[in-house]
Protein backbone atom coordinates (compact mmCIF):
# COMPACT_ATOMS: atom_id res chain seq x y z
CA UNK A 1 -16.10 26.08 48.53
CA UNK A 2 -13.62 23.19 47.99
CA UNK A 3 -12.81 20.83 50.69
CA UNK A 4 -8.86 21.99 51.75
CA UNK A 5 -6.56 19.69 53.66
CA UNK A 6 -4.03 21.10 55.57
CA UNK A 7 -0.27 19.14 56.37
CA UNK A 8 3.63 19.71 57.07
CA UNK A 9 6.24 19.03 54.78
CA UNK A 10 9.75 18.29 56.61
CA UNK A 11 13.78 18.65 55.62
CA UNK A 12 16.87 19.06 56.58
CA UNK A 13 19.53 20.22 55.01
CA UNK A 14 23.27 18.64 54.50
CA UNK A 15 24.04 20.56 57.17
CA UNK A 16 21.26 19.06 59.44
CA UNK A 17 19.38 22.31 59.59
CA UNK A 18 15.28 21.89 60.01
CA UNK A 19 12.62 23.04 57.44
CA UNK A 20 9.32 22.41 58.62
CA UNK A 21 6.96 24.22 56.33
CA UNK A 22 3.10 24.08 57.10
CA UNK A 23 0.77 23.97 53.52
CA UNK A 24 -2.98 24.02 53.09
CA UNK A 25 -3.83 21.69 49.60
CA UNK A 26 -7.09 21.05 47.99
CA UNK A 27 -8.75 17.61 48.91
CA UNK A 28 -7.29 15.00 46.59
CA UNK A 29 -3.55 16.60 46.20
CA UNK A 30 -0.45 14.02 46.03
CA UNK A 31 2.21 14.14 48.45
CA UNK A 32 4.34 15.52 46.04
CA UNK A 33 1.90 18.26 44.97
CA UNK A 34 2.67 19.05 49.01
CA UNK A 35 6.33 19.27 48.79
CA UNK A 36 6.05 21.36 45.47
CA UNK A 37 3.42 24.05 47.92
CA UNK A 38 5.84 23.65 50.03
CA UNK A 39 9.01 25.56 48.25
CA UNK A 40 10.82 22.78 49.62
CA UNK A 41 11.29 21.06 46.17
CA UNK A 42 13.88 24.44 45.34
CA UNK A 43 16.11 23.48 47.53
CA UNK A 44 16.72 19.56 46.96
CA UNK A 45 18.04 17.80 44.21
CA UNK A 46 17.45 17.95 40.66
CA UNK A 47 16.56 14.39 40.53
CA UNK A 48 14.66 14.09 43.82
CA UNK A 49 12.43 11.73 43.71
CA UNK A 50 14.51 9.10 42.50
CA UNK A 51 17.36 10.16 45.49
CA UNK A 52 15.09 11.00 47.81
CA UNK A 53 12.47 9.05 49.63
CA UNK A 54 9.37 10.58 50.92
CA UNK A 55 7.42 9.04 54.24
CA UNK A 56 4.63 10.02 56.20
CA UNK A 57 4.89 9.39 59.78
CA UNK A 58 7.57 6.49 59.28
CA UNK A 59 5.82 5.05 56.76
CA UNK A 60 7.38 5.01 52.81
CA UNK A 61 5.04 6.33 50.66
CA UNK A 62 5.43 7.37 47.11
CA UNK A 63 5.20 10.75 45.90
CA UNK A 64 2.03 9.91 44.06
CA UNK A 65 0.30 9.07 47.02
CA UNK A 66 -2.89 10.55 48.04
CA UNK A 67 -2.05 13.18 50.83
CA UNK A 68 -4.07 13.65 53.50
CA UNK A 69 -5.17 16.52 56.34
CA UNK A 70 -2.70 16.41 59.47
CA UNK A 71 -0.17 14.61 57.70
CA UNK A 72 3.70 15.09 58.24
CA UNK A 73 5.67 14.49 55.05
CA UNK A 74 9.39 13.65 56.06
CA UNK A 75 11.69 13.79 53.05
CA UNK A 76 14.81 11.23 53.55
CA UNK A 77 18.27 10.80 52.23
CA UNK A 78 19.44 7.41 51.40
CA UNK A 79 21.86 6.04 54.38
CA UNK A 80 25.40 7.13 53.71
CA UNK A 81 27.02 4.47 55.63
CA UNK A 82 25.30 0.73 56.64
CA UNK A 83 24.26 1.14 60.83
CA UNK A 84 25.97 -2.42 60.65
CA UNK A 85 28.89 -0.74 59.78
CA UNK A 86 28.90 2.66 61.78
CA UNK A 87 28.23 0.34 65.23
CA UNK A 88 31.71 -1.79 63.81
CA UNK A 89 33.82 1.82 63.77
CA UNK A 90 32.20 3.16 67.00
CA UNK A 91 32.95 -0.32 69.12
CA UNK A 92 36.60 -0.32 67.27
CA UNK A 93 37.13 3.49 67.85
CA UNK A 94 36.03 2.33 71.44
CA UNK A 95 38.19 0.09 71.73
CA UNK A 96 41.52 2.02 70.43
CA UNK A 97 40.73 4.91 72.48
CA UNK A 98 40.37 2.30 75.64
CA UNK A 99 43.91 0.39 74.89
CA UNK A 100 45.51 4.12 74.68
CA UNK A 101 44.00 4.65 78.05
CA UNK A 102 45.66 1.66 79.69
CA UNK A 103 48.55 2.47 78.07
């Protein structure tokens, strides 16, 4: 009998709601042949692995990447806004909402 590896293939949707699916691979299967066993791969973009990103925990892999038994496959959006950026608006949304405050 073939050697089987088994690992867990995470997303979340747009509207930040989990999928954690578990799937059991032959020995020598590619990340992305997990996300495929998955059925994850329905659900995301046409184009995904040029949009997407795929890591395995924290590290960026690529979907051709050898996967391996007790792995956790995250697959990540690109950053909508800069966190330079976001922690600018917070600290001057802060600082509005304080100078309405004091009047």
């Amino acid at each position: 009998m073939a050697e089987r590896i088994a690992l867990d293939v995470y997303w979340h949707d747009e509207a930040g709601a989990p999928l954690l699916r578990r799937v059991e691979l032959p020995l020598g299967s590619t990340l992305r042949d997990a996300v495929r066993a998955s059925g994850v791969e329905a659900l995301l973009p046409a184009a995904w692995p040029q949009q997407l990103r795929l890591a395995v925990w924290g590290e960026l892999r690529e979907p051709d990447d050898a996967a391996c038994d007790g792995d956790r496959v995250d697959l990540l959006r690109a950053l909508r806004i800069d966190p330079k950026e976001a922690r600018l608006r917070r600290a001057r949304h802060r600082a509005r909402l304080d100078a309405q405050r004091r009047g």
